[in-house]
Protein backbone atom coordinates (compact mmCIF):
# COMPACT_ATOMS: atom_id res chain seq x y z
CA UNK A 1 41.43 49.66 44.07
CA UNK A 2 42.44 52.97 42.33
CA UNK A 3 40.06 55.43 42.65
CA UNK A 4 38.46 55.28 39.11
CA UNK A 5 37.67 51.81 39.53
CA UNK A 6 36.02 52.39 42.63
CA UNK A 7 32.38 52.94 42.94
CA UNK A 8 30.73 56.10 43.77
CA UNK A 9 27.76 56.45 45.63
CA UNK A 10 25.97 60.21 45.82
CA UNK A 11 23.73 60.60 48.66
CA UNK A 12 21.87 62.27 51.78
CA UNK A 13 21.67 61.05 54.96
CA UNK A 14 18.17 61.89 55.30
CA UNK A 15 17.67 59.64 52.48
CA UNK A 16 16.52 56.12 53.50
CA UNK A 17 17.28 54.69 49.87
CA UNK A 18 21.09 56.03 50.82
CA UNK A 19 21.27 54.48 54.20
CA UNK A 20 19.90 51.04 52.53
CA UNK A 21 22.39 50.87 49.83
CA UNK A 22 25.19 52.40 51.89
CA UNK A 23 24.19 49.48 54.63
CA UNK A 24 24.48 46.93 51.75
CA UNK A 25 27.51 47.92 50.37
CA UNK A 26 28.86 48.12 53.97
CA UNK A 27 27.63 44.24 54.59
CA UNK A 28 29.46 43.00 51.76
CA UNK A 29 32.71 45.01 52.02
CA UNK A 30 32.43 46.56 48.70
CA UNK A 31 35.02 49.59 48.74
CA UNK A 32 32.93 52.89 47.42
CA UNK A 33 33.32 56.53 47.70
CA UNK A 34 30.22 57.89 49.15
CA UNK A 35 29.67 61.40 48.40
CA UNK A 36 27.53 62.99 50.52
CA UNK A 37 25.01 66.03 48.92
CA UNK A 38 24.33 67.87 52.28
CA UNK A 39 28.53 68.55 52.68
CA UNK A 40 29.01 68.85 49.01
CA UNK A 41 26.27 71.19 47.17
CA UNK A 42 27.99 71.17 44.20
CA UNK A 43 28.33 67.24 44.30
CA UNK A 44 24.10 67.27 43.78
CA UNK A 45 24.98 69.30 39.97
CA UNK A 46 27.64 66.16 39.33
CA UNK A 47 24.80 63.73 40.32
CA UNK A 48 22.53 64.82 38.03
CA UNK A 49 24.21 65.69 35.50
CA UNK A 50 25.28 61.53 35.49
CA UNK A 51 21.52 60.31 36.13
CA UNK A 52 19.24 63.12 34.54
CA UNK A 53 17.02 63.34 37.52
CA UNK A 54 16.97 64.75 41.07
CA UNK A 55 16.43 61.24 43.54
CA UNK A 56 19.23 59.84 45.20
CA UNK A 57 21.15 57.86 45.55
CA UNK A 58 23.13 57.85 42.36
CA UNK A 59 25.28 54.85 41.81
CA UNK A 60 28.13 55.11 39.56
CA UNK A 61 30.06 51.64 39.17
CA UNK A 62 33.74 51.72 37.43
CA UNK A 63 31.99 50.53 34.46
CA UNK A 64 30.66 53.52 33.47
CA UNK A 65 26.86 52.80 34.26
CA UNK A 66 25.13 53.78 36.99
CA UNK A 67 21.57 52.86 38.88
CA UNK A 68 19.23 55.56 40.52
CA UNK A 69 17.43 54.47 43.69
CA UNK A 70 18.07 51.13 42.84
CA UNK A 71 16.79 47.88 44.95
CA UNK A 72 19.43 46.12 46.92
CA UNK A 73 18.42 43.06 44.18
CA UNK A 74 19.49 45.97 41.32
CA UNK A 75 22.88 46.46 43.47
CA UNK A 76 23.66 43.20 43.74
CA UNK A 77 23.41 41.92 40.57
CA UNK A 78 25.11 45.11 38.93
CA UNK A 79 27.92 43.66 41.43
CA UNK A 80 27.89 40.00 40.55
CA UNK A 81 28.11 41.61 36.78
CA UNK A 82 31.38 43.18 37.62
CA UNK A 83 32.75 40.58 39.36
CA UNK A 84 32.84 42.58 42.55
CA UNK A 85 30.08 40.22 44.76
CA UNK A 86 29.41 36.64 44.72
């Protein structure tokens, strides 16, 4: 995958929503960038600025779209929409 067909995931790891999705994403060997807010301050501007609001994690997919604390069922049928899970 080139990089802007990757997924981007912003997040904390204080944030249990993070660790979920991150763990999901991880189970089904979906390639990501994870960006994490508490070694990148200025990362938490570029995550907002995509979602309009302040909870994590953001989700961007390649398509364009993106989910904010979504449920793993959110996740994985955004990714069986791009082709990218079964």
């Amino acid at each position: 995958m080139t990089e802007q067909t990757k997924i981007r995931m912003f997040g904390a790891d204080w944030c249990r929503d993070c660790r979920r999705t991150k763990a999901q994403l991880d189970a089904l060997k979906i390639e990501y960038d994870y960006i994490d807010l508490e070694q990148d301050a200025a990362a938490a501007q570029v995550a907002e600025d995509i979602s309009g609001r302040k909870q994590i994690p953001v989700v961007l997919y390649p398509d364009g779209s993106h989910q904010v604390e979504p449920s793993n069922a959110d996740v994985e049928a955004k990714l069986r929409e791009l082709l990218l899970a079964d």
